[in-house]
N, C-alpha and C. Protein backbone atom coordinates (compact mmCIF):
# COMPACT_ATOMS: atom_id res chain seq x y z
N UNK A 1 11.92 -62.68 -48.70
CA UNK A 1 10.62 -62.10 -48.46
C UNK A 1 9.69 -63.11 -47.78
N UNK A 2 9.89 -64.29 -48.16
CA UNK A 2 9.08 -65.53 -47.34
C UNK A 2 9.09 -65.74 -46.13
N UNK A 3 10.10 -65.44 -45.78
CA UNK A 3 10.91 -65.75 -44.18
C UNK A 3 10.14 -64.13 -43.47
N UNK A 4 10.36 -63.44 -43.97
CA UNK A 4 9.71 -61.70 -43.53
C UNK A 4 8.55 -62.21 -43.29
N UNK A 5 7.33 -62.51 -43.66
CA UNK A 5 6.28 -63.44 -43.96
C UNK A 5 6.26 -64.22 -43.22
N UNK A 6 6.70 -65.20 -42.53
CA UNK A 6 6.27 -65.92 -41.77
C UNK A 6 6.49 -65.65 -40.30
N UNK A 7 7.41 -64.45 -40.30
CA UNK A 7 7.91 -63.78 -38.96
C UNK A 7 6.90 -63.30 -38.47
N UNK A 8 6.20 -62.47 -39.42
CA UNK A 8 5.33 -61.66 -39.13
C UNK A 8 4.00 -62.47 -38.81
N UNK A 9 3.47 -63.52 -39.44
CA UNK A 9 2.48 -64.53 -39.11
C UNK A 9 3.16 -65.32 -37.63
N UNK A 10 4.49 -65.55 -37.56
CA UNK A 10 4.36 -66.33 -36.18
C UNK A 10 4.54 -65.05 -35.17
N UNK A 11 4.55 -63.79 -35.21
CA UNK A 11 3.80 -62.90 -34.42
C UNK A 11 2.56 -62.59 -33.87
N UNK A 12 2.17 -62.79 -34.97
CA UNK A 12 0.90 -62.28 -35.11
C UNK A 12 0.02 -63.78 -34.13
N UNK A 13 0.53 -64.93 -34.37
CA UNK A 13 0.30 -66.11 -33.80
C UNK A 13 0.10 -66.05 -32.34
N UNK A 14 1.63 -65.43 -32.04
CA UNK A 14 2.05 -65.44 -30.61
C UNK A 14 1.23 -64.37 -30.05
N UNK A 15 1.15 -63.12 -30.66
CA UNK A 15 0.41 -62.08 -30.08
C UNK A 15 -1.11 -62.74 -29.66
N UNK A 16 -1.83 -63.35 -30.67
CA UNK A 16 -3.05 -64.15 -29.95
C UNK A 16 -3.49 -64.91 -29.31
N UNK A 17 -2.16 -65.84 -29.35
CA UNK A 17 -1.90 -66.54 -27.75
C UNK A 17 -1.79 -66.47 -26.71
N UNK A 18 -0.88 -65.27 -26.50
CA UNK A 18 -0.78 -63.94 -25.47
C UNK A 18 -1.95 -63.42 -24.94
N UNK A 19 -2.45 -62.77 -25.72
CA UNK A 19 -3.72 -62.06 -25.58
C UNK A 19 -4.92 -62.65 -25.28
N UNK A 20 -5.17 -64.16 -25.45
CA UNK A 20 -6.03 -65.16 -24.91
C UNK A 20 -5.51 -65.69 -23.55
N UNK A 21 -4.30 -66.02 -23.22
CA UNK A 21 -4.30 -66.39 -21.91
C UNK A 21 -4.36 -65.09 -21.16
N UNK A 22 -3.72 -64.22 -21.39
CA UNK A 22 -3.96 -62.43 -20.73
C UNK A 22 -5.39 -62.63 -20.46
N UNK A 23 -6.49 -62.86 -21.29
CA UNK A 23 -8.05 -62.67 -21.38
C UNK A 23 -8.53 -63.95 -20.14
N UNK A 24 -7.65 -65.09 -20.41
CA UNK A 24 -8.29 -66.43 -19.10
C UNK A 24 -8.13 -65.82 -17.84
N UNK A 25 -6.79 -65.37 -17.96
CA UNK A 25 -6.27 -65.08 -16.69
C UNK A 25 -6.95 -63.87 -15.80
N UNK A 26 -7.10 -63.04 -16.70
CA UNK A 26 -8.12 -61.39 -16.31
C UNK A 26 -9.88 -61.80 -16.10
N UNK A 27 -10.56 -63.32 -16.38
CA UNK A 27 -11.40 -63.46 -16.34
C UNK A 27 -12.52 -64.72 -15.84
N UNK A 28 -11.84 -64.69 -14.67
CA UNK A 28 -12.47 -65.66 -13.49
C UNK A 28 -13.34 -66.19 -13.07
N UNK A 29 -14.62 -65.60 -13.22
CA UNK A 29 -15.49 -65.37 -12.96
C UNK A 29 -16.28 -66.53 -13.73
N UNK A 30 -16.84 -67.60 -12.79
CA UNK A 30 -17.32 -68.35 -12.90
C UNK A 30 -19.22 -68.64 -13.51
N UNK A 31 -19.08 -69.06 -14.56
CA UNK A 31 -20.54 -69.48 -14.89
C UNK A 31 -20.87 -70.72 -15.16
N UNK A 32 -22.27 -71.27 -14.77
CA UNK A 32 -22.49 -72.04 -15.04
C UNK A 32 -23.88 -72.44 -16.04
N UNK A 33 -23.45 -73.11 -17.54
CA UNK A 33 -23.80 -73.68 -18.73
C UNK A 33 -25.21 -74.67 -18.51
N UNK A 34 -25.93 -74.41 -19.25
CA UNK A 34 -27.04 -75.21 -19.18
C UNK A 34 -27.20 -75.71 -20.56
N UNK A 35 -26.85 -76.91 -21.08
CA UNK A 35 -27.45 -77.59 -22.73
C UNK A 35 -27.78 -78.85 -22.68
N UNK A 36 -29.43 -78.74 -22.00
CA UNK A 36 -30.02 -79.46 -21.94
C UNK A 36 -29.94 -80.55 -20.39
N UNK A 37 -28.22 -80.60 -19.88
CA UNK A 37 -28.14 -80.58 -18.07
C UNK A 37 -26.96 -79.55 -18.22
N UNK A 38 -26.71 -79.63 -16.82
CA UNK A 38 -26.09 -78.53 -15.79
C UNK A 38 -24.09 -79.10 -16.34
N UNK A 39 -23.41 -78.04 -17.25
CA UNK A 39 -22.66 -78.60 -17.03
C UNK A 39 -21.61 -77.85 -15.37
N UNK A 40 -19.62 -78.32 -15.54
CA UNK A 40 -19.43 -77.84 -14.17
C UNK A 40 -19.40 -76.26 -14.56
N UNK A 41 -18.90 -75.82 -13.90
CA UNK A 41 -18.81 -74.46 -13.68
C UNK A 41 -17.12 -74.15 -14.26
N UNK A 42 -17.14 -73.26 -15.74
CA UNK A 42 -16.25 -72.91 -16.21
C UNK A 42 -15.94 -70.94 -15.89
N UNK A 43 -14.73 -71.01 -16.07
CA UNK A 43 -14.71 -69.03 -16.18
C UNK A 43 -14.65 -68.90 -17.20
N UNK A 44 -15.10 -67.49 -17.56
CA UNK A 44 -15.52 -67.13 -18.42
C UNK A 44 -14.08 -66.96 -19.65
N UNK A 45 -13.15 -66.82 -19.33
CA UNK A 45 -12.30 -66.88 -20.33
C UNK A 45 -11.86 -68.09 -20.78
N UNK A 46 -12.28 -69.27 -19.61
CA UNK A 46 -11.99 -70.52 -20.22
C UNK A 46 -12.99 -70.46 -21.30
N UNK A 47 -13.95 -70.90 -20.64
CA UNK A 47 -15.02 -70.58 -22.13
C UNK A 47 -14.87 -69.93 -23.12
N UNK A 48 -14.68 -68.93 -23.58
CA UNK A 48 -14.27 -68.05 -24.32
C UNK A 48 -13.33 -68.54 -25.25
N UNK A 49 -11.99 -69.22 -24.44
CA UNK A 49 -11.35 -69.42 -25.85
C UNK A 49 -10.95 -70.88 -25.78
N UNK A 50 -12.29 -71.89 -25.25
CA UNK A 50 -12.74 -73.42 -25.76
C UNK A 50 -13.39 -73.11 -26.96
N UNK A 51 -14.81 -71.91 -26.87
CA UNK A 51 -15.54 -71.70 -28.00
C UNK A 51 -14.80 -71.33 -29.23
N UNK A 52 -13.52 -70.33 -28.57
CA UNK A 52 -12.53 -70.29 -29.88
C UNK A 52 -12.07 -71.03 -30.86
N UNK A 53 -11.74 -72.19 -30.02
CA UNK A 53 -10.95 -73.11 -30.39
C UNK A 53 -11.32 -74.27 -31.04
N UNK A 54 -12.56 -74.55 -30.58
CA UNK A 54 -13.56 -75.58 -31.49
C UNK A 54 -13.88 -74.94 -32.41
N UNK A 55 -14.34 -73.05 -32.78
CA UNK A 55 -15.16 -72.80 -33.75
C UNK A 55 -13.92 -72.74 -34.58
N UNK A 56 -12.27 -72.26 -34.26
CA UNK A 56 -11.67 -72.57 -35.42
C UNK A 56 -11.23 -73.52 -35.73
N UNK A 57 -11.48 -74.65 -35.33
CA UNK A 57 -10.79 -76.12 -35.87
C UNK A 57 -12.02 -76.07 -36.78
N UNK A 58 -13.60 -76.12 -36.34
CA UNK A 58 -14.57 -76.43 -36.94
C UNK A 58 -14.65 -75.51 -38.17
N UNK A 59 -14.28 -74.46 -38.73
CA UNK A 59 -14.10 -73.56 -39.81
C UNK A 59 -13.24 -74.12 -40.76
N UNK A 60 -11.83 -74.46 -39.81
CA UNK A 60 -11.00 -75.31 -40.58
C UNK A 60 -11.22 -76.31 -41.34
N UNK A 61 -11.64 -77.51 -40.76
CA UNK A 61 -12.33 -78.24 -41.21
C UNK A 61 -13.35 -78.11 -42.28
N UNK A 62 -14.41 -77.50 -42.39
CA UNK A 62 -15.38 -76.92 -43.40
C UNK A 62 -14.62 -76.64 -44.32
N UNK A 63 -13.91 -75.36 -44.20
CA UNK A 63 -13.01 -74.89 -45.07
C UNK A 63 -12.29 -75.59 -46.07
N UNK A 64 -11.59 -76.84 -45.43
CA UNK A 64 -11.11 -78.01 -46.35
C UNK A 64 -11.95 -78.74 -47.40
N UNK A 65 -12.86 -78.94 -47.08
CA UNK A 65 -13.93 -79.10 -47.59
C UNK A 65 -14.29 -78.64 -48.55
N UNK A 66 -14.97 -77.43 -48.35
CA UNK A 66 -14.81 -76.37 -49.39
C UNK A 66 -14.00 -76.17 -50.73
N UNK A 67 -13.25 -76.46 -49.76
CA UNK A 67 -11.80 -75.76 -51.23
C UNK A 67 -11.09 -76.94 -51.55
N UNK A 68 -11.75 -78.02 -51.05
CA UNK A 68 -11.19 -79.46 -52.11
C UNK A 68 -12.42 -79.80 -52.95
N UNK A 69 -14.02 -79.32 -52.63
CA UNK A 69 -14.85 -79.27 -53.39
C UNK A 69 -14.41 -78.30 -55.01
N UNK A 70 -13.99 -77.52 -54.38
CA UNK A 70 -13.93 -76.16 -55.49
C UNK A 70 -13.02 -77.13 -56.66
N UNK A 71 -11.74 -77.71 -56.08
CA UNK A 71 -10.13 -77.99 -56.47
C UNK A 71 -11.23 -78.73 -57.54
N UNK A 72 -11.51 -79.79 -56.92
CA UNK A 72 -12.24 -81.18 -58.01
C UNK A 72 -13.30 -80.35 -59.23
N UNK A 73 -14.49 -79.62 -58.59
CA UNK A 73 -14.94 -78.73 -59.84
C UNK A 73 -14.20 -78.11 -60.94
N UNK A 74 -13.03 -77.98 -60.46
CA UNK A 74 -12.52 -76.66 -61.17
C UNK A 74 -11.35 -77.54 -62.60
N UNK A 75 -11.04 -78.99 -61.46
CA UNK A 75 -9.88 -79.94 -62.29
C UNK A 75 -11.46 -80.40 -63.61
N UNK A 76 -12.56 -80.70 -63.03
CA UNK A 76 -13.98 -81.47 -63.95
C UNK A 76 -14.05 -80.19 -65.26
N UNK A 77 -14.07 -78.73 -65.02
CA UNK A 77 -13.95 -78.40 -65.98
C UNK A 77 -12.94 -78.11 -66.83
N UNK A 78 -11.58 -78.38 -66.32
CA UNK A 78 -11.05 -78.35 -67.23
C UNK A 78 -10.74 -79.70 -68.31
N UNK A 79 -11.13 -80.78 -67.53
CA UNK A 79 -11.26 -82.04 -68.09
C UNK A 79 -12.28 -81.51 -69.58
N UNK A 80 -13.24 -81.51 -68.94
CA UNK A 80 -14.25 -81.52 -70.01
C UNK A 80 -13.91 -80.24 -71.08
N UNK A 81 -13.59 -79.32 -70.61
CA UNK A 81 -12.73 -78.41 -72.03
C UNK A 81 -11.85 -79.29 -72.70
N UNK A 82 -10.65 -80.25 -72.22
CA UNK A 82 -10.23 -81.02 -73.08
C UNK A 82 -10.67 -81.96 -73.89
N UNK A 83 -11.99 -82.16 -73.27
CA UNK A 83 -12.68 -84.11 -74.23
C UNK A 83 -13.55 -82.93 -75.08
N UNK A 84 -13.97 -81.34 -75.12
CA UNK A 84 -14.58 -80.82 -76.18
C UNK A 84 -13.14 -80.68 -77.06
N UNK A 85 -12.51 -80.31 -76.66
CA UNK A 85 -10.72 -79.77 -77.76
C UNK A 85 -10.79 -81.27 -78.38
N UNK A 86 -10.82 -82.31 -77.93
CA UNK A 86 -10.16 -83.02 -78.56
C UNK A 86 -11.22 -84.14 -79.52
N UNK A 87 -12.58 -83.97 -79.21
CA UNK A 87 -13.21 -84.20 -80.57
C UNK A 87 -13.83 -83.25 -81.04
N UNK A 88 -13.31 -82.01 -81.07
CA UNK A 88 -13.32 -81.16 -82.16
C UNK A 88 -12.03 -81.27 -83.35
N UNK A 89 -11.25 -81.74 -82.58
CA UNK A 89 -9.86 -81.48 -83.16
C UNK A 89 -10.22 -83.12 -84.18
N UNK A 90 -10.94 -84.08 -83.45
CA UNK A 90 -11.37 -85.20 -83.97
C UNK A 90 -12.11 -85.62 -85.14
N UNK A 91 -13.30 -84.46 -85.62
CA UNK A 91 -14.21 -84.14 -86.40
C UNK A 91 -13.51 -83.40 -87.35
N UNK A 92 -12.35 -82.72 -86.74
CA UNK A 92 -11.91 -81.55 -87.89
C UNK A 92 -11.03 -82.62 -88.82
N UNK A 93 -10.28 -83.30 -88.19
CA UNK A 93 -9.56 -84.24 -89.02
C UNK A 93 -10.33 -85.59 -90.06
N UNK A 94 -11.75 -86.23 -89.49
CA UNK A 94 -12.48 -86.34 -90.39
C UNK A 94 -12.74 -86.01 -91.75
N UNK A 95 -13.24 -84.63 -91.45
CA UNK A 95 -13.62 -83.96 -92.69
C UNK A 95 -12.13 -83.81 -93.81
């Protein structure tokens, strides 16, 4: 079932690879960018999927982030459920 699964993701891969150079290629048409100077003159599908491509590395990135923030919160509480288990379990043996 894993292998089914990844067939279908490196489809799905290829299909958007496809479908982005299909989109460069169908879209020629030259503009030119102003942020703050003149940059050169890109087409519009180049552009299109540069912006792609930085905004998903840049998501990626965040993303990691994110969810190694979460990982460490999530390992802190279970830490601290153990140091309560274990001087409770500490106090109980006291008494």
């Amino acid at each position: 079932m894993k292998g089914f699964f990844r067939f279908i993701t490196f489809l799905l891969f290829f299909g958007i690879i496809l479908l982005g150079f299909l989109f460069a290629v169908n879209n020629t048409t030259e503009v030119i960018l102003w942020v703050g100077f003149d940059l050169p003159p890109f087409s519009v599908g180049e552009l299109v999927i540069i912006v792609f491509i930085v905004g998903g590395l840049l998501g990626l990135f965040l993303g990691v982030g994110i969810f190694r923030q979460m990982k460490h919160l999530l390992q802190i509480r279970k830490l601290r459920s153990q140091i309560e288990k274990l001087q409770g379990n500490a106090e109980h043996e006291k008494s």
